[in-house]
Structure formats: structure tokens, C-alpha cells
Protein backbone atom coordinates (compact mmCIF):
# COMPACT_ATOMS: atom_id res chain seq x y z
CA UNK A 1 -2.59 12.99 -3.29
CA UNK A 2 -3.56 10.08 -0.64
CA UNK A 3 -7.18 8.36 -1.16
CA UNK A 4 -8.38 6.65 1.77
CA UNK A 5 -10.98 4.09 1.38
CA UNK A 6 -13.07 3.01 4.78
CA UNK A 7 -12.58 6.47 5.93
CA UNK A 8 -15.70 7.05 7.68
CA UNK A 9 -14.48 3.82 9.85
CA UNK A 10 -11.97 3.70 12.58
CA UNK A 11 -8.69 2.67 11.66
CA UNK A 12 -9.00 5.14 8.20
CA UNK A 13 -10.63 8.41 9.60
CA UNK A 14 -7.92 7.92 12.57
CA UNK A 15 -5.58 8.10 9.32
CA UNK A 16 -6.80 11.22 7.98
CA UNK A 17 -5.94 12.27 11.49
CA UNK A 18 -2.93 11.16 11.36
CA UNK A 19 -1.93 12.99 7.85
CA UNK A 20 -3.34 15.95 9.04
CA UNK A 21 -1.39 15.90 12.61
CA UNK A 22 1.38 15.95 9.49
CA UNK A 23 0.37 19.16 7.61
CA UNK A 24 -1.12 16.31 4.94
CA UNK A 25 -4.62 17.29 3.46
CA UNK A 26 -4.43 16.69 -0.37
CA UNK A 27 -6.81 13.61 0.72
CA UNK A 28 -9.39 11.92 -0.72
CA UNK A 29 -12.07 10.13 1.64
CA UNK A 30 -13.98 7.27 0.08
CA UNK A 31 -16.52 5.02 2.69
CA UNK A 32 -19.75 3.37 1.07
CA UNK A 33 -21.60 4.37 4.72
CA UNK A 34 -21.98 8.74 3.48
CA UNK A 35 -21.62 11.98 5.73
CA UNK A 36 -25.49 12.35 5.96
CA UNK A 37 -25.59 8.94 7.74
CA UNK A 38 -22.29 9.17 9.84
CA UNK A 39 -21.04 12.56 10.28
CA UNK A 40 -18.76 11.82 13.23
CA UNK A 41 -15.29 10.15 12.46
CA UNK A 42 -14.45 13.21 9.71
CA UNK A 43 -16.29 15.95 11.34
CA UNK A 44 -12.80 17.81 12.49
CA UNK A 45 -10.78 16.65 9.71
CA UNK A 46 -9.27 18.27 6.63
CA UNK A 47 -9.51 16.65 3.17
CA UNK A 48 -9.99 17.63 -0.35
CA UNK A 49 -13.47 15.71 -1.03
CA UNK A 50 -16.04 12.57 -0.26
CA UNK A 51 -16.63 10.60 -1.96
CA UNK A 52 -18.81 7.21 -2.08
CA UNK A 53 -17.54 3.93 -2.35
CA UNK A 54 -19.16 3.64 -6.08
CA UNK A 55 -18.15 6.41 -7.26
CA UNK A 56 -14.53 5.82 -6.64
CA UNK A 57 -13.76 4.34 -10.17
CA UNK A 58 -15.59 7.30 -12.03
CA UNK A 59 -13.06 9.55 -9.81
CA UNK A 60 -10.35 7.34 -10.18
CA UNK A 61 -10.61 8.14 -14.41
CA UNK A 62 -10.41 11.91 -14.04
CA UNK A 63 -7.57 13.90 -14.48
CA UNK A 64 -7.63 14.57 -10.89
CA UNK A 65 -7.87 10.93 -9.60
CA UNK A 66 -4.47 10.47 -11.71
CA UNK A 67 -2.67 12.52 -9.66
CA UNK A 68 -2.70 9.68 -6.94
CA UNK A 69 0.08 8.74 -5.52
CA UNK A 70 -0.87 5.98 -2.42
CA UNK A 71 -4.41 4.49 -1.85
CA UNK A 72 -4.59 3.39 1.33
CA UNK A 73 -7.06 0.70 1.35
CA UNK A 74 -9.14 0.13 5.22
CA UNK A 75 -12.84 -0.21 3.28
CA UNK A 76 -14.21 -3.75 3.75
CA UNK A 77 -16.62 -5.80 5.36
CA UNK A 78 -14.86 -6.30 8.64
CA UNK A 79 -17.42 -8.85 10.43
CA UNK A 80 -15.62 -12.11 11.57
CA UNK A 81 -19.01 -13.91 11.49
CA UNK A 82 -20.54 -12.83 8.04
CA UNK A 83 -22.08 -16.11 6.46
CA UNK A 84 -22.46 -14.56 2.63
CA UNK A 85 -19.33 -15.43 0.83
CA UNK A 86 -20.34 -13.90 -2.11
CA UNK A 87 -20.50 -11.06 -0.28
CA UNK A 88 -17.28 -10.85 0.84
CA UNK A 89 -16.01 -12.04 -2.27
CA UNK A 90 -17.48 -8.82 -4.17
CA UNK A 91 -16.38 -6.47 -1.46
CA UNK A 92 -12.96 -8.18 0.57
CA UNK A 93 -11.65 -9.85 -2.48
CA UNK A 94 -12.39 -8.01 -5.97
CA UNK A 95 -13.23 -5.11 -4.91
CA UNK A 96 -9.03 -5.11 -3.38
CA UNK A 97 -7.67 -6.82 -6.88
CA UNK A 98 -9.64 -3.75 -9.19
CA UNK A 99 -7.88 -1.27 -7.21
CA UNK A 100 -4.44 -3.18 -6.95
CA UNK A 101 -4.73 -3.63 -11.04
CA UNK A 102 -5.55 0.66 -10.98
CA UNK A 103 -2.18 0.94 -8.95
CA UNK A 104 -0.43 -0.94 -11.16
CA UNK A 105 -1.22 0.87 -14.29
CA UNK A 106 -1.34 4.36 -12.65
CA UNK A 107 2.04 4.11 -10.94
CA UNK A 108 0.41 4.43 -7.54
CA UNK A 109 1.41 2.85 -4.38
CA UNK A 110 -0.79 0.75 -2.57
CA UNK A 111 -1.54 -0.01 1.70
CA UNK A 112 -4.22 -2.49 2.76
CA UNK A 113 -5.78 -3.85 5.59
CA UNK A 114 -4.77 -7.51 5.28
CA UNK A 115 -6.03 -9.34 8.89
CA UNK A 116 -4.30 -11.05 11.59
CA UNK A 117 -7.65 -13.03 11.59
CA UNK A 118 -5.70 -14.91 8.24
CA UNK A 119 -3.47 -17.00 10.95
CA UNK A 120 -6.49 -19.33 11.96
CA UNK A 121 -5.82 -20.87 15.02
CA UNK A 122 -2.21 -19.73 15.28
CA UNK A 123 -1.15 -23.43 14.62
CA UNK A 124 1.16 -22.08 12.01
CA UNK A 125 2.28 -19.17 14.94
CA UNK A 126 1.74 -15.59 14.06
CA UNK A 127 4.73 -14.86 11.72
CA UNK A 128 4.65 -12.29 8.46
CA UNK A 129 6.97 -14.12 6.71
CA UNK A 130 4.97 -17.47 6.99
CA UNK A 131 3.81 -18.15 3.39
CA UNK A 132 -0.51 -17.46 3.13
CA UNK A 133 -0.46 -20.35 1.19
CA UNK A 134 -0.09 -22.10 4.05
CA UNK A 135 -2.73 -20.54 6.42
CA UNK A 136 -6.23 -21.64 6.74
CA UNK A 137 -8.51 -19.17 8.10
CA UNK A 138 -10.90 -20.29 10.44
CA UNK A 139 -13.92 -17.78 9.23
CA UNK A 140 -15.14 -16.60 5.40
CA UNK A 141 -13.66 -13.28 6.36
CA UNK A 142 -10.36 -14.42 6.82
CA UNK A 143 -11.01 -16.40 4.46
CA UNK A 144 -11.36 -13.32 2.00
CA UNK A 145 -7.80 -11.51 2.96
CA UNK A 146 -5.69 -14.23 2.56
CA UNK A 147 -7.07 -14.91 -0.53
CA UNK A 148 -5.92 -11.21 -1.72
CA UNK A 149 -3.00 -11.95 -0.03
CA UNK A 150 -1.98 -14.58 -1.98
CA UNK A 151 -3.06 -12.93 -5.51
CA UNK A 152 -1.15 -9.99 -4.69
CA UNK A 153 2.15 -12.15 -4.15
CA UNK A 154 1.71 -14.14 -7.56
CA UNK A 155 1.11 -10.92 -9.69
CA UNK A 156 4.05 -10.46 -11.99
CA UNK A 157 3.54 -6.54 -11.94
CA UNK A 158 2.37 -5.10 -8.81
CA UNK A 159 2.16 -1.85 -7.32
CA UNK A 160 6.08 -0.36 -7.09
CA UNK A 161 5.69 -0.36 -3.20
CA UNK A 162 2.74 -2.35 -1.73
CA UNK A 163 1.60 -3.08 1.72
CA UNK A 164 -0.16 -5.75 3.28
CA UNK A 165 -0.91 -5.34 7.09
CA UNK A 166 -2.01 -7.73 9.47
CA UNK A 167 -4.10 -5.61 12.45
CA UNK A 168 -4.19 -7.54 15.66
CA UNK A 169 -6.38 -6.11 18.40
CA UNK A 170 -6.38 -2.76 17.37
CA UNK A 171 -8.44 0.04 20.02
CA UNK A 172 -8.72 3.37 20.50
CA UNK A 173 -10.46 6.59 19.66
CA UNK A 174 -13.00 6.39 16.69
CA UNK A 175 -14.10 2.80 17.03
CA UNK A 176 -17.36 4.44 18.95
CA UNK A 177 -19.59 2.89 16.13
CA UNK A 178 -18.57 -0.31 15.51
CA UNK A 179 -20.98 -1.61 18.05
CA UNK A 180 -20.19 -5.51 18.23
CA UNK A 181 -17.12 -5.46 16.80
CA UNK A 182 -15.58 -2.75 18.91
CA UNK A 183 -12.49 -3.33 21.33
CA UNK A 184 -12.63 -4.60 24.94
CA UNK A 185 -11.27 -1.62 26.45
CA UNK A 186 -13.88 0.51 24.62
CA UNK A 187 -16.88 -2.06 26.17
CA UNK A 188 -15.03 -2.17 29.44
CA UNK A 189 -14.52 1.90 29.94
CA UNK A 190 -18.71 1.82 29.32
CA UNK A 191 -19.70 -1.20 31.63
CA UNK A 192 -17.19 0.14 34.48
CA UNK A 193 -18.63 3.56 34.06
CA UNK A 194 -22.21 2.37 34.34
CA UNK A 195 -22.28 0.00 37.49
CA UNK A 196 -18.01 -0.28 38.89
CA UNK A 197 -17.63 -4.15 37.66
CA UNK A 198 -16.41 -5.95 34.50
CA UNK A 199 -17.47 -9.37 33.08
CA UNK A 200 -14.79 -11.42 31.67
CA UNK A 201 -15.06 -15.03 30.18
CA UNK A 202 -14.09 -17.57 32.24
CA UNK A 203 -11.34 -20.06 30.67
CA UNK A 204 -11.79 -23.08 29.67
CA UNK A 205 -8.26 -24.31 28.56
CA UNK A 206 -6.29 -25.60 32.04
CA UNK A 207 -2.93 -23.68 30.88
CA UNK A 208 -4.55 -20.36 31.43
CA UNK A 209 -6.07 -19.00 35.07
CA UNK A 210 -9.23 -16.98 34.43
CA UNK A 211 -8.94 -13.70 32.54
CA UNK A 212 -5.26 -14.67 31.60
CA UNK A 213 -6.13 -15.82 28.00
CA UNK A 214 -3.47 -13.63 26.11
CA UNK A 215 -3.98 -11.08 22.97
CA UNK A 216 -2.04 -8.61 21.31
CA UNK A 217 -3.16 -5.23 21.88
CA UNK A 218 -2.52 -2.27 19.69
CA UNK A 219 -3.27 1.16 20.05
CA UNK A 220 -4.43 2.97 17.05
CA UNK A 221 -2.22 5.38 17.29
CA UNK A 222 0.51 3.15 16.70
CA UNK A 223 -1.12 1.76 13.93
CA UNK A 224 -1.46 4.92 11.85
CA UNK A 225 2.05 6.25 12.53
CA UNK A 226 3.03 2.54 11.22
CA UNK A 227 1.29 3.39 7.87
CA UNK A 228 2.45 7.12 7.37
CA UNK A 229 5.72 5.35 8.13
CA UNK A 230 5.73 3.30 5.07
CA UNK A 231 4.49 6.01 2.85
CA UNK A 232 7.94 8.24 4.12
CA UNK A 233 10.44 5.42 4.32
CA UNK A 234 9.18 2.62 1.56
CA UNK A 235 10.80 -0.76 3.01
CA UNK A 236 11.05 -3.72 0.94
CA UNK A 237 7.08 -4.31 0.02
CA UNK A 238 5.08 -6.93 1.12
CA UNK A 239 3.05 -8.20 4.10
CA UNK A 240 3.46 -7.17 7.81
CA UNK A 241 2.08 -7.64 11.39
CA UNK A 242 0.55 -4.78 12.88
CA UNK A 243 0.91 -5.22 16.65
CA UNK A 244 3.15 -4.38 19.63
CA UNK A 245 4.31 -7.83 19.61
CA UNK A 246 4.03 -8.64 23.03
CA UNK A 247 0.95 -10.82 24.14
CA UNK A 248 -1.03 -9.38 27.24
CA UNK A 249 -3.83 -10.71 29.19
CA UNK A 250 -7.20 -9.44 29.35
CA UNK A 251 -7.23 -9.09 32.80
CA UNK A 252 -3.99 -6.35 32.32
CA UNK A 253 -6.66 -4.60 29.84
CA UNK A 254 -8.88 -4.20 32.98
CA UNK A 255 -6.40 -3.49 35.26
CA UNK A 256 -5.48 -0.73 32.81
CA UNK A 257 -9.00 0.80 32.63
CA UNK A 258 -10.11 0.31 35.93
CA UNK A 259 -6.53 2.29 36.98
CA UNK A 260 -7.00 5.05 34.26
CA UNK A 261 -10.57 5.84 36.09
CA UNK A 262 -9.20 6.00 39.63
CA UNK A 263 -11.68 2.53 40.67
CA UNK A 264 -10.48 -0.98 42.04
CA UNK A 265 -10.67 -3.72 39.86
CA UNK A 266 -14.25 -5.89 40.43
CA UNK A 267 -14.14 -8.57 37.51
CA UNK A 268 -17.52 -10.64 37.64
CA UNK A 269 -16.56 -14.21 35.58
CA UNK A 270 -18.93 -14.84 32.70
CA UNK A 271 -19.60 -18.57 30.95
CA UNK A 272 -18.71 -18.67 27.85
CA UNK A 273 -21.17 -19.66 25.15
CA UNK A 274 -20.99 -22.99 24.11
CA UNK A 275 -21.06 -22.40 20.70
CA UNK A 276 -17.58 -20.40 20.97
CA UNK A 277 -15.94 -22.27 23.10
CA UNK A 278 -14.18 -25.07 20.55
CA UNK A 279 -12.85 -21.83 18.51
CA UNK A 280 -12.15 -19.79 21.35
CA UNK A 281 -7.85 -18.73 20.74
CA UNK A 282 -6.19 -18.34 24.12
CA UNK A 283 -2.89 -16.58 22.64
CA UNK A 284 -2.17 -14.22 20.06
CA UNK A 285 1.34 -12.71 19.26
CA UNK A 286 2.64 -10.90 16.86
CA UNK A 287 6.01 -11.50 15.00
CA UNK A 288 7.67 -7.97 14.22
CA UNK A 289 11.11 -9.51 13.70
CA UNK A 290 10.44 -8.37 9.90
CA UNK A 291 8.87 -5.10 10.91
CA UNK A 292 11.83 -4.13 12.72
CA UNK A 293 14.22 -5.77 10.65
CA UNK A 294 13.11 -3.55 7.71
CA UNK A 295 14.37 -0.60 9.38
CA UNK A 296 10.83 0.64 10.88
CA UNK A 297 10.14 1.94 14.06
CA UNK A 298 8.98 -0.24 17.28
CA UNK A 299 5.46 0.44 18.54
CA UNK A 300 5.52 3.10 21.17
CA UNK A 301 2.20 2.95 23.41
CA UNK A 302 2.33 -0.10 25.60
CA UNK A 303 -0.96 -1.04 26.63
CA UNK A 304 -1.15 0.84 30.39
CA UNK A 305 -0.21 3.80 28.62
CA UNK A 306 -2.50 3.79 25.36
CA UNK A 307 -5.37 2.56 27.96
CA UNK A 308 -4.78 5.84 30.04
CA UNK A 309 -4.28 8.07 26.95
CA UNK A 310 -7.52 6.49 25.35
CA UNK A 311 -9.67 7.02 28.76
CA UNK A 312 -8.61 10.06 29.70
CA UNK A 313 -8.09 12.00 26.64
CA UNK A 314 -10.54 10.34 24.67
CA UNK A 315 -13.34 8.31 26.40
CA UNK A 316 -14.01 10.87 29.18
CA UNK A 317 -14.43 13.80 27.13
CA UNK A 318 -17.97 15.00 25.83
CA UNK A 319 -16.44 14.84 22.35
CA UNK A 320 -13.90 11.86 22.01
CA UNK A 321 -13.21 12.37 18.35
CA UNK A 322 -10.21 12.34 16.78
């Protein structure tokens, strides 16, 4: 049995999808946000029960919660500009170590979201190997994972196989209600639908032309077949990158959706606000040198592709769920 927590979000009811593309159902879906209020993301999906984010531990003591073999961990307070530490603290930080400690004395294997938002300002580069010790988040929710990051690596008994993963700019179906924080491709698709134009931020660092500021992009897709990866093969555990590990500019991303709905590409430049502009990052890359070397598989939607998939089979549809 697999329990899922966030999976009334996007990256963890894309994994239920993802198990059940795999004849997996024996799943348990945990979200603090219930069906009542969000019915969407698990509406076509198979799974055992839901349950609420509190109730987890009650669930967890049963005879039935024993029989857990993986938790795959996605529930958290994902907002990169949440001001209340303590907050975060309750729900990033301890929240993660109480079920890492469960995994460890229930012989369960653990997956969680870890955050490429932990490299800061990519001083340090964008490696998995680089100690978190090291890394200095530039925001409290960062600042959160790489704190669990480095507790998990200091315990002296930790889950038999555990796995820390670093998202980059992950997109794709089910992100529909994550409203602020949802991808560029999904805002684009919806402002080039509505009036045939795109606004982009204008740079402000010489070394890049307008709309050539870089980021790794990562289909969701990818992402899940990453994690039901580790759950079949079990590399060596510890913390990895989850991108295609190839930077690409955002004005490729527009290309990309303006091409996947048959328009020309009309990109309006946009200021940036000032108050962004000083922690603006121009480049993101993934490493996935240790990915790789660990005998997993290389990412296999590259972004024109994933864009098209995620327009046309998705985006365009009257019901875009997974």
C-alpha cells in the first residue's frame, strides 16, 4: 500500500495517475484541502480511501495503515513568499520529520518533495550532490526543505530507501488551481487564448536579450514516472534533482505554446517590479549527473513536445484532468 500526502494538489493527484496508468490502486490519498472543497484533481482516479491531513496519524496506528509500504510525501505549504515561519515550520519541517520517524519504525520507505528553491541564488550551481549544509535559501520556504534536508542526512536510522527530490519548474495537467503559483505555460495557454499576445518580463541583467532569462522546465509527466521509478528500482537513497537538465528560455516556452495553438508568436515586454528585480535568477539548471549515474532513466518530454502534449491533450479539452 502507497499513501500519498498533497494528493488533492498537482504533482500528487498526477501520481495517483500515474500508479493507476500502472494497474496500482491499493492507495491512500491524504490532502488537508477535502473532496467537498476540491473535487477535481481525484475525480477519475482509483484509490482505496481519503483521508484528511489530521487524521493521517490516527490511520497511520491501525492495522491497516501498517501495511504501508512507501509514503510519498508532496503535502506542504508550497508558497515561495509565505512570511509565517512558524507556519512553515509546523507544516514543511515537523510535520516531514513525524512521518520520516513513522517510516523508520514501520519499515516503510519514504519520497518527498524536497525544492530546487533550496539552491538560493544558484551561487553554489544546481548540483544534488552539493552538501545542504552549504546552501542558503533565499525565502522561509526554502528555508523549510533544506532544513529537512539536512535532518534527514544526520539521522543515524532512516527510512531503508528514502528520497529527497528537488522539483524545478515543474507544469502540466492538474496545476489548474494553483492560481499564483501555477506554471508559465499554464498562464500563457490562457492569456494567448483570450486576446493572441503574451507579456514577458523584460531583462534587466546585460548577459541575457529579453525573454532569454533561462529555467529548467519539467513536464509532470516526467516527474511522476521519476518517482514510480524509484519505488521499482530503489537506487542508492538520498537527494535528487528533478528536471530535464537542460536550461531553456522563456521565450522557447512561448514559442512552444503559441506553435501548439496554430498562432504567431506576439510577446508584449512587461517591467518588472522593482521589488523583484534584485532577486530576480536569470538561469536555472539542473545537475542529473547523479540521477543518471544511479542507473535511472533520462527525462523523456523535451519542452516543445510536453508543451504540445499539455495544450492539446490537456488544456484544450472541456475536461483537462488527469
Amino acid at each position: 500500500m502507497i499513501i500519498i500526502t498533497g494528493a488533492n494538489g498537482f504533482i500528487g493527484s498526477a501520481m495517483v495517475w500515474e500508479l493507476n496508468q500502472r494497474g496500482i490502486h491499493e492507495i491512500i490519498c491524504v490532502d488537508s484541502v477535502g473532496l467537498p472543497d476540491r473535487s477535481q484533481p481525484l475525480s477519475k482516479r482509483n484509490y482505496l480511501e481519503f483521508i484528511l491531513k489530521d487524521q493521517l496519524w490516527r490511520f497511520l496506528q491501525s492495522a491497516e495503515g501498517k501495511k504501508t509500504k512507501w509514503i510519498i510525501h508532496m503535502g506542504a505549504c508550497s508558497s515561495t513568499t509565505e512570511t509565517n515561519w512558524e507556519f512553515l515550520k509546523e507544516n514543511n519541517l515537523e510535520y516531514s520529520q513525524k512521518i520520516s520517524k513513522w517510516c523508520q519504525e514501520n519499515s516503510c520507505n519514504l519520497i518527498y518533495a524536497s525544492s530546487a528553491a533550496t539552491y538560493g541564488d544558484g551561487t553554489l550551481g544546481f548540483d544534488d550532490a552539493t552538501d545542504p549544509h552549504l546552501l542558503r535559501p533565499l525565502n522561509l520556504y526554502g528555508n523549510s526543505k533544506v532544513l529537512f534536508d539536512r535532518w534527514l542526512l544526520v539521522q543515524t536510522n532512516p527510512p531503508q530507501h528514502w528520497y529527497g527530490l528537488k522539483f524545478f519548474n515543474v507544469f502540466g495537467p492538474n496545476e489548474y488551481l494553483k492560481e499564483s503559483m501555477a506554471s508559465v505555460a499554464f498562464k500563457a495557454y490562457h492569456q494567448i487564448k483570450k486576446s493572441h499576445r503574451l507579456g514577458l518580463f523584460k531583462s534587466y541583467d546585460s548577459h541575457y536579450r529579453d525573454g532569454e532569462q533561462m529555467r529548467d522546465f519539467i513536464y509532470v509527466k516526467d516527474v511522476t514516472r521519476f518517482m514510480a521509478e524509484l519505488i521499482e528500482k530503489k537506487p542508492k537513497s538520498g537527494i535528487y534533482n528533478m528536471g530535464f537538465g537542460k536550461a531553456r528560455s522563456w521565450l522557447d516556452l512561448a514559442r512552444s505554446v503559441f506553435d501548439s495553438l496554430n498562432l504567431p508568436t506576439q510577446i508584449d515586454w512587461l517591467d518588472m517590479p522593482e521589488n523583484i528585480r534584485n532577486q530576480y535568477q536569470y538561469f536555472t539548471e539542473s545537475k542529473m549527473e547523479k540521477w543518471l549515474n544511479a542507473g535511472m532513466s533520462p527525462p523523456q518530454w523535451p519542452l516543445e513536445k510536453a508543451v504540445q502534449d499539455y495544450v492539446q491533450n490537456h488544456l484544450n479539452l472541456e475536461d483537462p484532468w488527469l
